[in-house]
N, C-alpha and C. Protein backbone atom coordinates (compact mmCIF):
# COMPACT_ATOMS: atom_id res chain seq x y z
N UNK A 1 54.46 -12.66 -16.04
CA UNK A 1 54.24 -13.52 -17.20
C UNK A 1 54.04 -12.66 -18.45
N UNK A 2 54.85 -13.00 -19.72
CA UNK A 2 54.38 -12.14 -21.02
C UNK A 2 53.63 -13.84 -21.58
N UNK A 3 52.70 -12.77 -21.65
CA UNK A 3 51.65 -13.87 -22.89
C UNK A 3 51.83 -13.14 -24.44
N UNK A 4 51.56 -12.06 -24.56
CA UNK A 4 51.28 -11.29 -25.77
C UNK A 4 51.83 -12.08 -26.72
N UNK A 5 52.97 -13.49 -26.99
CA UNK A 5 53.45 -13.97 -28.04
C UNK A 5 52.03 -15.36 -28.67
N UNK A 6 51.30 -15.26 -27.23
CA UNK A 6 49.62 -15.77 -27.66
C UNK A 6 48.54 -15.21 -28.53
N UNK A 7 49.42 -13.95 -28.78
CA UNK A 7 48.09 -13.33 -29.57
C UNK A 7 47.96 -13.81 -31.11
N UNK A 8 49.25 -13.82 -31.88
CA UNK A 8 49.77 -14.81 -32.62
C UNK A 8 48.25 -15.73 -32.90
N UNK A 9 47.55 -15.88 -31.81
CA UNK A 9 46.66 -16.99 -32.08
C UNK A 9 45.31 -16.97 -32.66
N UNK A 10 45.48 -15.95 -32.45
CA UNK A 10 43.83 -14.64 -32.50
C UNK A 10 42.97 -15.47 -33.53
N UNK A 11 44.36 -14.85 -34.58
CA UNK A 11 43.46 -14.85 -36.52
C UNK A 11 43.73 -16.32 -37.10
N UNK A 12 43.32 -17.70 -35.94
CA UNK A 12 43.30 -19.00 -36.05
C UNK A 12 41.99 -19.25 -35.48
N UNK A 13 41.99 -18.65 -34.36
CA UNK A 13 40.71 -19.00 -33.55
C UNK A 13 39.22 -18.83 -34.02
N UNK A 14 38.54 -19.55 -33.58
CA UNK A 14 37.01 -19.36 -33.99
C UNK A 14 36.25 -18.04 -32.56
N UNK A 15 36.96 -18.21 -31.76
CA UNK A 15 36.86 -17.56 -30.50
C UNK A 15 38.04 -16.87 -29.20
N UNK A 16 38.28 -16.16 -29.33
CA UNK A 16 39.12 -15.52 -28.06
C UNK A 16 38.41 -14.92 -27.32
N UNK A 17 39.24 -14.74 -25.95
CA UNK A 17 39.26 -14.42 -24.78
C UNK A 17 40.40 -13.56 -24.10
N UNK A 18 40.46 -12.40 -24.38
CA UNK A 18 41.65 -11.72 -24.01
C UNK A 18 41.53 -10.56 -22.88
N UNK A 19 41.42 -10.57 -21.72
CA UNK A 19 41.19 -9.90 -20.43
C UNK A 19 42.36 -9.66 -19.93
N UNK A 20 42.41 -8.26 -19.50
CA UNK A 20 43.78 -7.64 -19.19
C UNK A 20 43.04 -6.84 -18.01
N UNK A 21 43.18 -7.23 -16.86
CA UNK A 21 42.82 -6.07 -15.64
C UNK A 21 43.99 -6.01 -14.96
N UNK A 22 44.43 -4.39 -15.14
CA UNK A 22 45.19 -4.47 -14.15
C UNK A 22 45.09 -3.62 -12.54
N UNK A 23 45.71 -3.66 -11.80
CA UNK A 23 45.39 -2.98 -10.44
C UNK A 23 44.38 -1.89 -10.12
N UNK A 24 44.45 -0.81 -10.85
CA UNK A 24 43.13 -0.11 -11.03
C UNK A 24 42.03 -0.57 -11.64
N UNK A 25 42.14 -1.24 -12.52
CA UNK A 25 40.36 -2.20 -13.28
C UNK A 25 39.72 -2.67 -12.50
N UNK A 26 40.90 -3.98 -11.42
CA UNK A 26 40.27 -4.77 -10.87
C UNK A 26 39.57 -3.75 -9.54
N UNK A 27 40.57 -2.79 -8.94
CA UNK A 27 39.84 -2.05 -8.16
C UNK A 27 38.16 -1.55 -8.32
N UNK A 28 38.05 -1.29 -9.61
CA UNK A 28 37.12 -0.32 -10.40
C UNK A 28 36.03 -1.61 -9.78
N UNK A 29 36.48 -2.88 -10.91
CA UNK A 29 35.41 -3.97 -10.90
C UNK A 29 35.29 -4.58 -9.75
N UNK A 30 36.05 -4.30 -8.81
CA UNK A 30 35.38 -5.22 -7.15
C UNK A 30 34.20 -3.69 -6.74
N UNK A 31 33.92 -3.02 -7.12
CA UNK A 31 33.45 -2.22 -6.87
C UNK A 31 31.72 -3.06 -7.13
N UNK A 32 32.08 -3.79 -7.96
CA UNK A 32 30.66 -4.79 -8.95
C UNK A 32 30.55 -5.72 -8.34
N UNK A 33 31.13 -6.41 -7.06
CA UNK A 33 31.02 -7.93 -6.08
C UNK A 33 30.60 -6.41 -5.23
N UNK A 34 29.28 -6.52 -4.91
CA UNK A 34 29.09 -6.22 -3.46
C UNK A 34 27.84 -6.39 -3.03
N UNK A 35 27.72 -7.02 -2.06
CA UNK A 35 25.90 -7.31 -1.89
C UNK A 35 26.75 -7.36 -0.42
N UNK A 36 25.79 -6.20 0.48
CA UNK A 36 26.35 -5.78 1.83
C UNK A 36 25.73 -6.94 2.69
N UNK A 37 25.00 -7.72 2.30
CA UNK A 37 23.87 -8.76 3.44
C UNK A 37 25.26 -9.95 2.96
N UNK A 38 26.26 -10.00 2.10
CA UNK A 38 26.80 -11.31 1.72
C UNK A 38 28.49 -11.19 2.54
N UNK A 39 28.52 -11.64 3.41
CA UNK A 39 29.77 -11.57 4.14
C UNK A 39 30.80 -11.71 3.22
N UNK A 40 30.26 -13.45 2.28
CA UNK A 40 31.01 -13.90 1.26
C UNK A 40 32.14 -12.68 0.39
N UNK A 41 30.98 -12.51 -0.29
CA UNK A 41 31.03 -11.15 -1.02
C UNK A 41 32.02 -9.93 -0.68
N UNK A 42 32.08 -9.37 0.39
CA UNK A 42 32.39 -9.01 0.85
C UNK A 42 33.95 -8.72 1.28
N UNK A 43 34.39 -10.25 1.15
CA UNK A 43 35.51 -10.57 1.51
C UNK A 43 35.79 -10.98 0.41
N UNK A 44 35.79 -11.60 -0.93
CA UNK A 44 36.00 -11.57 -2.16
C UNK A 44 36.50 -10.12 -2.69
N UNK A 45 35.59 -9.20 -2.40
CA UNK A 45 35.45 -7.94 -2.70
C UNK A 45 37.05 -7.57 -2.67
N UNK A 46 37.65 -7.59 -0.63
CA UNK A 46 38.53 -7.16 -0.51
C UNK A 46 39.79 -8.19 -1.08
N UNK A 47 39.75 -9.54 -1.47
CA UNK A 47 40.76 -9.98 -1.93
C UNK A 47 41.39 -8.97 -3.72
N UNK A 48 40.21 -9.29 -4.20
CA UNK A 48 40.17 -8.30 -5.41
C UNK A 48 40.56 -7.35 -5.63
N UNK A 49 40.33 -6.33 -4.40
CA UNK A 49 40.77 -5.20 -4.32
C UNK A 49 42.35 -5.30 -4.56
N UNK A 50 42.73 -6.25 -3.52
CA UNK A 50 44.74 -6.41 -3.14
C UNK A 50 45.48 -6.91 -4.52
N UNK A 51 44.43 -7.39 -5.65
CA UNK A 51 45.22 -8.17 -6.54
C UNK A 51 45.86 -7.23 -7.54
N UNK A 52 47.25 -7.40 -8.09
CA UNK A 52 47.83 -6.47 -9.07
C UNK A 52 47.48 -6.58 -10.36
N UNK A 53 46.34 -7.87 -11.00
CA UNK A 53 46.27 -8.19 -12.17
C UNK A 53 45.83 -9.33 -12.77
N UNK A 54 44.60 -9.59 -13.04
CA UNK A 54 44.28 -11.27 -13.48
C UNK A 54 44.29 -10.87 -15.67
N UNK A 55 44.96 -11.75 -16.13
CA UNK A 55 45.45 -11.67 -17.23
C UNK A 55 44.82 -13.15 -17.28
N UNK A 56 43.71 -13.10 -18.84
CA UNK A 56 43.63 -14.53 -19.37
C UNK A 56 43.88 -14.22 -20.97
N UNK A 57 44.43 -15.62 -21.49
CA UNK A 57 44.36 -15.61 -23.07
C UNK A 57 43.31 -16.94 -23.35
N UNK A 58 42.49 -16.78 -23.99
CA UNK A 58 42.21 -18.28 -24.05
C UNK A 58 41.40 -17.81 -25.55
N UNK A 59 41.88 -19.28 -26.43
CA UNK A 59 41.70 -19.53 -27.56
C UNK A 59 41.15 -20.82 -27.66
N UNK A 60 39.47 -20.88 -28.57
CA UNK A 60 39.27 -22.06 -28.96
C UNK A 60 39.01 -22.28 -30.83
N UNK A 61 39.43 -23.06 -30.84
CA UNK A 61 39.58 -23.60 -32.28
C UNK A 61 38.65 -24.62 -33.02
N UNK A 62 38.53 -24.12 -34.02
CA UNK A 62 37.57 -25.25 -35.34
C UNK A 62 38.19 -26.06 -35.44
N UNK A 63 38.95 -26.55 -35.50
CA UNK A 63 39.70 -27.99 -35.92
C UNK A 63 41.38 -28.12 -34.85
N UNK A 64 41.70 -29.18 -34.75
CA UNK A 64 42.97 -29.26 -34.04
C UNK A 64 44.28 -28.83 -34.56
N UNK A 65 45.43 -28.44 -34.04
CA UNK A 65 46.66 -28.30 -34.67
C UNK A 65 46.67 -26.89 -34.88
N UNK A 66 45.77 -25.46 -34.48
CA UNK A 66 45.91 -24.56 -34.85
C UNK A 66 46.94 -23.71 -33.32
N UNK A 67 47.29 -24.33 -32.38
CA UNK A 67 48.40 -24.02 -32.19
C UNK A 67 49.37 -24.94 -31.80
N UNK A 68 51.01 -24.58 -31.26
CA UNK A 68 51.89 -25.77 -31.10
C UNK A 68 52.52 -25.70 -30.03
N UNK A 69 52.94 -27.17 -29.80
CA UNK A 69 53.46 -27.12 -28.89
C UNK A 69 54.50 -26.30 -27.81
N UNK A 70 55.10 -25.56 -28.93
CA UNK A 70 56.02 -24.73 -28.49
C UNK A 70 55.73 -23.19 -28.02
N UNK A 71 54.15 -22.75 -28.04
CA UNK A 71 53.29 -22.30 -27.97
C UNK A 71 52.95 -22.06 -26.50
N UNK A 72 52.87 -23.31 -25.66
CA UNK A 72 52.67 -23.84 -24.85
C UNK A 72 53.94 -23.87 -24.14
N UNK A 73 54.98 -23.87 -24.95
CA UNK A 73 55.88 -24.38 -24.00
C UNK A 73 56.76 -23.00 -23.50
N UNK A 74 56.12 -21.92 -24.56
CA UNK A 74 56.89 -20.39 -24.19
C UNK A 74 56.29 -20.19 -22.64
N UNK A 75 55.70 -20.97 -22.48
CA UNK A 75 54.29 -20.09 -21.23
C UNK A 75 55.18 -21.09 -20.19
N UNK A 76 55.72 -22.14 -20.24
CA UNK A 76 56.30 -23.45 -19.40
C UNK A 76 57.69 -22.68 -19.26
N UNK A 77 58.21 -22.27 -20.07
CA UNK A 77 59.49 -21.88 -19.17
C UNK A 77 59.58 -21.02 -18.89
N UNK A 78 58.35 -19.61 -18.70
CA UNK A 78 58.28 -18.75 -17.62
C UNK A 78 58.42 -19.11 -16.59
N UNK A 79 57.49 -20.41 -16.12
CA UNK A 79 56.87 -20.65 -14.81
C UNK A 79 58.28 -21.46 -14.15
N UNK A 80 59.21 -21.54 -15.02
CA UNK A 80 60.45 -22.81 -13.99
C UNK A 80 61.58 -21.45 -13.43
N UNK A 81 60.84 -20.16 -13.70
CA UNK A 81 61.82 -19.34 -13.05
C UNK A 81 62.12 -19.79 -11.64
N UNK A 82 62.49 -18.84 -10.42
CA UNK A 82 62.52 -19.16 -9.27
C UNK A 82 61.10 -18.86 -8.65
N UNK A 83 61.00 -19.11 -7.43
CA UNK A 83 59.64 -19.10 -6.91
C UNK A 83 58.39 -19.57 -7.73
N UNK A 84 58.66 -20.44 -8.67
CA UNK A 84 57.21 -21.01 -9.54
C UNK A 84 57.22 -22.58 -8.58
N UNK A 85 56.12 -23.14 -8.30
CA UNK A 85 56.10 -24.29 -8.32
C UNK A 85 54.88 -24.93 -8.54
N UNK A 86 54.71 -26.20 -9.66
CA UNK A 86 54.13 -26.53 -10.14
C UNK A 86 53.42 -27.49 -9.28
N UNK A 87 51.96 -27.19 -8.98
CA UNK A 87 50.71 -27.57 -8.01
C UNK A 87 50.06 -28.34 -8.69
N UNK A 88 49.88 -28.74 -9.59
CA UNK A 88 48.48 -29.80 -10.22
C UNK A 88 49.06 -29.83 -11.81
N UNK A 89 48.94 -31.01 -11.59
CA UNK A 89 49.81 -31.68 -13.55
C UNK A 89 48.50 -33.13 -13.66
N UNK A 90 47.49 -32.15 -14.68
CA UNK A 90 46.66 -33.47 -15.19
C UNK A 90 46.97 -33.81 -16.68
N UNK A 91 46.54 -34.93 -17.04
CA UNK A 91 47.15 -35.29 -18.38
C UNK A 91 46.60 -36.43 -18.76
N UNK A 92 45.86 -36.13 -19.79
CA UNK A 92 44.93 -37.66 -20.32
C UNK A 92 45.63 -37.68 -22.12
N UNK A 93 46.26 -38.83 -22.54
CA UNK A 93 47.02 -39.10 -23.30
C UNK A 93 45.47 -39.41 -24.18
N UNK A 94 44.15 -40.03 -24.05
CA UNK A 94 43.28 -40.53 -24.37
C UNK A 94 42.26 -38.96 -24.80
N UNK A 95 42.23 -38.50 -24.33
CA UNK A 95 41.84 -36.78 -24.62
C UNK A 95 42.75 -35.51 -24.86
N UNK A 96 44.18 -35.95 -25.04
CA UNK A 96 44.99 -35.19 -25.38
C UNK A 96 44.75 -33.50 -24.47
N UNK A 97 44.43 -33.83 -22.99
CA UNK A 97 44.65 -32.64 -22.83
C UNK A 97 45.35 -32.53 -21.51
N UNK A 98 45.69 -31.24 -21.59
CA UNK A 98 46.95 -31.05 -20.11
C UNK A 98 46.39 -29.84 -19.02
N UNK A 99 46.09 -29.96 -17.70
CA UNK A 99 45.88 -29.09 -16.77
C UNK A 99 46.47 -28.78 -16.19
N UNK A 100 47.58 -27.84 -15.53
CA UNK A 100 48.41 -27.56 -14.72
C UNK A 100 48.05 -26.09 -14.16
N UNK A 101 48.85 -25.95 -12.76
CA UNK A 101 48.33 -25.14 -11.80
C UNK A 101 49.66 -24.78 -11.06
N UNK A 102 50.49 -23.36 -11.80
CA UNK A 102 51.51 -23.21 -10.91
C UNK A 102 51.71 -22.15 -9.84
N UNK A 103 52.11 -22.03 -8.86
CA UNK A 103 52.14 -20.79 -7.63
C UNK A 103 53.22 -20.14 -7.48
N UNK A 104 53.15 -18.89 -7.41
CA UNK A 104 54.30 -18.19 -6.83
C UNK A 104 54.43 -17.74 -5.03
N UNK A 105 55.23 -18.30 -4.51
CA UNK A 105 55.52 -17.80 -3.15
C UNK A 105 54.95 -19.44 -2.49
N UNK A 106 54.69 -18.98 -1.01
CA UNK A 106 54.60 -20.18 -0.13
C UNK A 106 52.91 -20.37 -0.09
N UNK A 107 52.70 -21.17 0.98
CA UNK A 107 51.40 -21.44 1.47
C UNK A 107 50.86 -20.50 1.91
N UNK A 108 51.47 -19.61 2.93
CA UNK A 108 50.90 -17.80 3.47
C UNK A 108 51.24 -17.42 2.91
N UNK A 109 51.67 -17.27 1.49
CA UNK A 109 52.29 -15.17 1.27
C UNK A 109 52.42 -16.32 -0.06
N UNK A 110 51.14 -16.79 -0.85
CA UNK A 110 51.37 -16.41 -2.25
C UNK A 110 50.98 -15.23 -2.79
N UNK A 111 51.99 -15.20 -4.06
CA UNK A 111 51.88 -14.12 -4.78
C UNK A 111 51.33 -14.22 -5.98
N UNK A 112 50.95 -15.16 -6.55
CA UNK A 112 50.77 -15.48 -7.80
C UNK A 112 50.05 -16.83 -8.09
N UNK A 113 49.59 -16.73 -9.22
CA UNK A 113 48.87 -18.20 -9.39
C UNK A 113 48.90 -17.94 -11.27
N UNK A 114 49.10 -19.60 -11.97
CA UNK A 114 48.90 -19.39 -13.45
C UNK A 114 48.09 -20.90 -13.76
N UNK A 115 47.58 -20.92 -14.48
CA UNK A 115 46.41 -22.09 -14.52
C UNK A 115 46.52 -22.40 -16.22
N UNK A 116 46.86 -23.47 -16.42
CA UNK A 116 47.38 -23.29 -18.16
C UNK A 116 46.18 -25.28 -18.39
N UNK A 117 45.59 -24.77 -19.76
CA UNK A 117 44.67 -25.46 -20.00
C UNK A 117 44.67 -26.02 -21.64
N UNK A 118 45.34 -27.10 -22.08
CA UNK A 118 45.50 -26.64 -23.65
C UNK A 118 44.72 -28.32 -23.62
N UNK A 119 43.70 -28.18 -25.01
CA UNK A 119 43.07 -29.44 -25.00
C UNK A 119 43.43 -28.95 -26.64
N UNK A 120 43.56 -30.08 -27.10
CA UNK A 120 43.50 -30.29 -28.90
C UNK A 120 42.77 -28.86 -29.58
N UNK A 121 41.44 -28.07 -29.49
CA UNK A 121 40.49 -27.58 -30.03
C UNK A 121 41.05 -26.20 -29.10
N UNK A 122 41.55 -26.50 -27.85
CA UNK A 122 41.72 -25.30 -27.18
C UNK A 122 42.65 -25.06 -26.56
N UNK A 123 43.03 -23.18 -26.09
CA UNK A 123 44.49 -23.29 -25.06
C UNK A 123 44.11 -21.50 -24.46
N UNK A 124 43.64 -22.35 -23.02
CA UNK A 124 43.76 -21.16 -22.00
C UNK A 124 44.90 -20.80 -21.05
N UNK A 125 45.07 -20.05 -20.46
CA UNK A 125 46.28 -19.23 -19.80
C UNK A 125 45.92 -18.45 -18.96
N UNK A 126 45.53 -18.38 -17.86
CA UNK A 126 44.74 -17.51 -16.51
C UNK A 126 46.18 -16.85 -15.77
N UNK A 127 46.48 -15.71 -15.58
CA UNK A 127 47.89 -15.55 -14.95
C UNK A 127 47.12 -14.44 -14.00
N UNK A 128 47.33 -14.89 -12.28
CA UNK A 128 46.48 -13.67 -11.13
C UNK A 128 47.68 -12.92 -10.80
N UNK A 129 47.87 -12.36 -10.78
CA UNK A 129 49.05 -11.49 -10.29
C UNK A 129 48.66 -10.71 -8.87
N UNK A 130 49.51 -10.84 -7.41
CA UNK A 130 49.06 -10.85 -6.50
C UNK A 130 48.65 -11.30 -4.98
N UNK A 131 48.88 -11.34 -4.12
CA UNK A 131 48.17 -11.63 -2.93
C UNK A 131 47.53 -12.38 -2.80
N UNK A 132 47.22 -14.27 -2.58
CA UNK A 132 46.45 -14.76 -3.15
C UNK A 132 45.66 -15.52 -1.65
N UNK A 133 44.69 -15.77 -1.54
CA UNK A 133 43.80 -16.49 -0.46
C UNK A 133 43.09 -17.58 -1.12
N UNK A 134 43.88 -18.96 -1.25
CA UNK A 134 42.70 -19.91 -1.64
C UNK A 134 41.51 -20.09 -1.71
N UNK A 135 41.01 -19.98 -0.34
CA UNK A 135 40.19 -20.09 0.00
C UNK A 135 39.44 -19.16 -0.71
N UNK A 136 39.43 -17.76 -0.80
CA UNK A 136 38.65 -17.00 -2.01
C UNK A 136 38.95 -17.18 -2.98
N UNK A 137 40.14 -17.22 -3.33
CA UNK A 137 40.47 -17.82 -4.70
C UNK A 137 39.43 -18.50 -5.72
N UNK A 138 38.83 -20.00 -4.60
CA UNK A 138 37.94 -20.66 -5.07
C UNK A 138 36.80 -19.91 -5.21
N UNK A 139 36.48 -18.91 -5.03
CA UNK A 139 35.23 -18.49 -5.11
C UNK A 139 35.32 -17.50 -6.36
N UNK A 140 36.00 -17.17 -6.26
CA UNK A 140 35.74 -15.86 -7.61
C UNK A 140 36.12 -16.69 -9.10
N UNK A 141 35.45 -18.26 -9.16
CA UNK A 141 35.81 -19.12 -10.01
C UNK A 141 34.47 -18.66 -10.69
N UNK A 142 34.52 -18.75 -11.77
CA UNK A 142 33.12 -18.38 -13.09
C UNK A 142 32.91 -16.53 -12.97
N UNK A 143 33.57 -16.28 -12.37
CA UNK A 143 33.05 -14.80 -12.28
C UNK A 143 34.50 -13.83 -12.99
N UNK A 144 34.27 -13.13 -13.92
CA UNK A 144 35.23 -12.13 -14.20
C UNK A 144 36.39 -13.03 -15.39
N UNK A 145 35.72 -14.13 -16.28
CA UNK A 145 36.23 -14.67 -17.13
C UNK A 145 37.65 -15.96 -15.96
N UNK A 146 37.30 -15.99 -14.91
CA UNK A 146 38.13 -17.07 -14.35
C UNK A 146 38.11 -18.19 -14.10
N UNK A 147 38.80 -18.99 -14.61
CA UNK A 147 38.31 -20.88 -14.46
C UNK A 147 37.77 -21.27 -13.03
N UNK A 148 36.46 -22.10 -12.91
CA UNK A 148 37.00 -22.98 -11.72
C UNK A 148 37.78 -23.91 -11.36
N UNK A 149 37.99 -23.85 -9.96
CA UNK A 149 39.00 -24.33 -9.71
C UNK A 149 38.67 -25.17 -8.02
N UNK A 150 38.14 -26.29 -8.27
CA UNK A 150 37.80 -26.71 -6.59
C UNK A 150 38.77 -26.82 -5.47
N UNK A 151 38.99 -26.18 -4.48
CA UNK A 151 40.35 -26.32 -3.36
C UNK A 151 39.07 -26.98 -2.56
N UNK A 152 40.15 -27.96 -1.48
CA UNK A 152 39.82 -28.57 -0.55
C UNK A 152 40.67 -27.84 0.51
N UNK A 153 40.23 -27.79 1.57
CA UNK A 153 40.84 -27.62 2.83
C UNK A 153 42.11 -27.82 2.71
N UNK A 154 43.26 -27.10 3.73
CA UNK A 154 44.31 -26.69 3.74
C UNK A 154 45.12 -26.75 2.14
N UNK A 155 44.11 -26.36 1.29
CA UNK A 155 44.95 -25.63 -0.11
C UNK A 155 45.54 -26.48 -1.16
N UNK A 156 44.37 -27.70 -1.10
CA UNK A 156 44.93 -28.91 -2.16
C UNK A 156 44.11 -28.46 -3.11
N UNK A 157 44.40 -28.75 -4.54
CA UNK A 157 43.17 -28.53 -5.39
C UNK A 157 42.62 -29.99 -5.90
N UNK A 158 41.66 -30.26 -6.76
CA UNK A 158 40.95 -31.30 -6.79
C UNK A 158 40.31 -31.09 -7.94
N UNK A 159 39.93 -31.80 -8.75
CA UNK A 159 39.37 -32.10 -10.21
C UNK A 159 40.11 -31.47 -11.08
N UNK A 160 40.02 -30.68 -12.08
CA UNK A 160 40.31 -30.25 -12.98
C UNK A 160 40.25 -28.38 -13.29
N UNK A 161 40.56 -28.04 -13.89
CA UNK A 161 40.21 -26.70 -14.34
C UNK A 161 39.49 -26.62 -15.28
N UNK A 162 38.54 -25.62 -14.84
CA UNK A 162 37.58 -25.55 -15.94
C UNK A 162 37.76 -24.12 -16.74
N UNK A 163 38.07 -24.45 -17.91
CA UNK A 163 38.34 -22.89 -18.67
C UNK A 163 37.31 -22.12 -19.18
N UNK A 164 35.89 -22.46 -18.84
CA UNK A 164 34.72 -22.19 -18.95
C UNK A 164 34.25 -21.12 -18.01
């Protein structure tokens, strides 16, 4: 995924969020998940380790309209390459905002995950690059600037993304 045409957004925003780890960082920083009594942990640790790269942009704004649609839509026709498929499409016409959740690869052997979040005031962009285990997946949610994200059993997701 190139985001960098997001940065564009910077000197609009009241606030950014721009995290770039790549394969060695994240190595560095699973080094920081470890509490040896936490199995959890543990195994988070080693998903982290395998990942090539969690990339977020996220921009929030003083007033609406400070970015556009087309903005949004540079980031949308990355994801219709091959191997993207689009997992969770929320959309409230009444709150003007859109949640989507797309994957790269299958049910065993994803490679990728992108989590795109644009509400009127705001527009996040989470791109994991990598090896992915739902099931931890869900866990390393609030930690290391990454949305939550609730999975249910066999790898459905459920509520919303939180870009928080």
């Amino acid at each position: 995924m190139k985001l960098d045409h997001l940065s564009k957004l910077a000197d609009k925003a009241d606030e950014v969020t721009d995290l770039n780890l790549d394969g060695a960082m994240l190595k560095f920083a699973s080094k920081f998940i470890n509490d040896d009594d936490d199995p959890e942990e543990r195994e988070i640790q080693e998903m982290v380790k395998k990942l090539k790269g969690i990339y977020i942009k996220s921009f929030e704004f003083d007033k609406e309209g400070q970015y556009s649609d087309s903005d949004v839509e540079s980031v949308r026709e990355q994801l219709r390459a091959p191997g993207w498929q689009k997992m969770v499409n929320v959309r409230s016409k009444r709150d003007k905002e859109t949640d989507e959740i797309y994957d790269l690869g299958d049910e065993d052997h994803m490679q990728g995950r992108v989590i795109l979040a644009a509400e009127p005031k705001e527009l996040t962009v989470v791109n994991i690059v990598g090896p992915i285990d739902l099931d931890k997946l869900s866990e390393l949610g609030g930690h290391m600037g990454i949305p939550s994200v609730e999975v249910k059993k066999g790898g459905k997701e459920a509520g919303h993304a939180e870009s928080k």
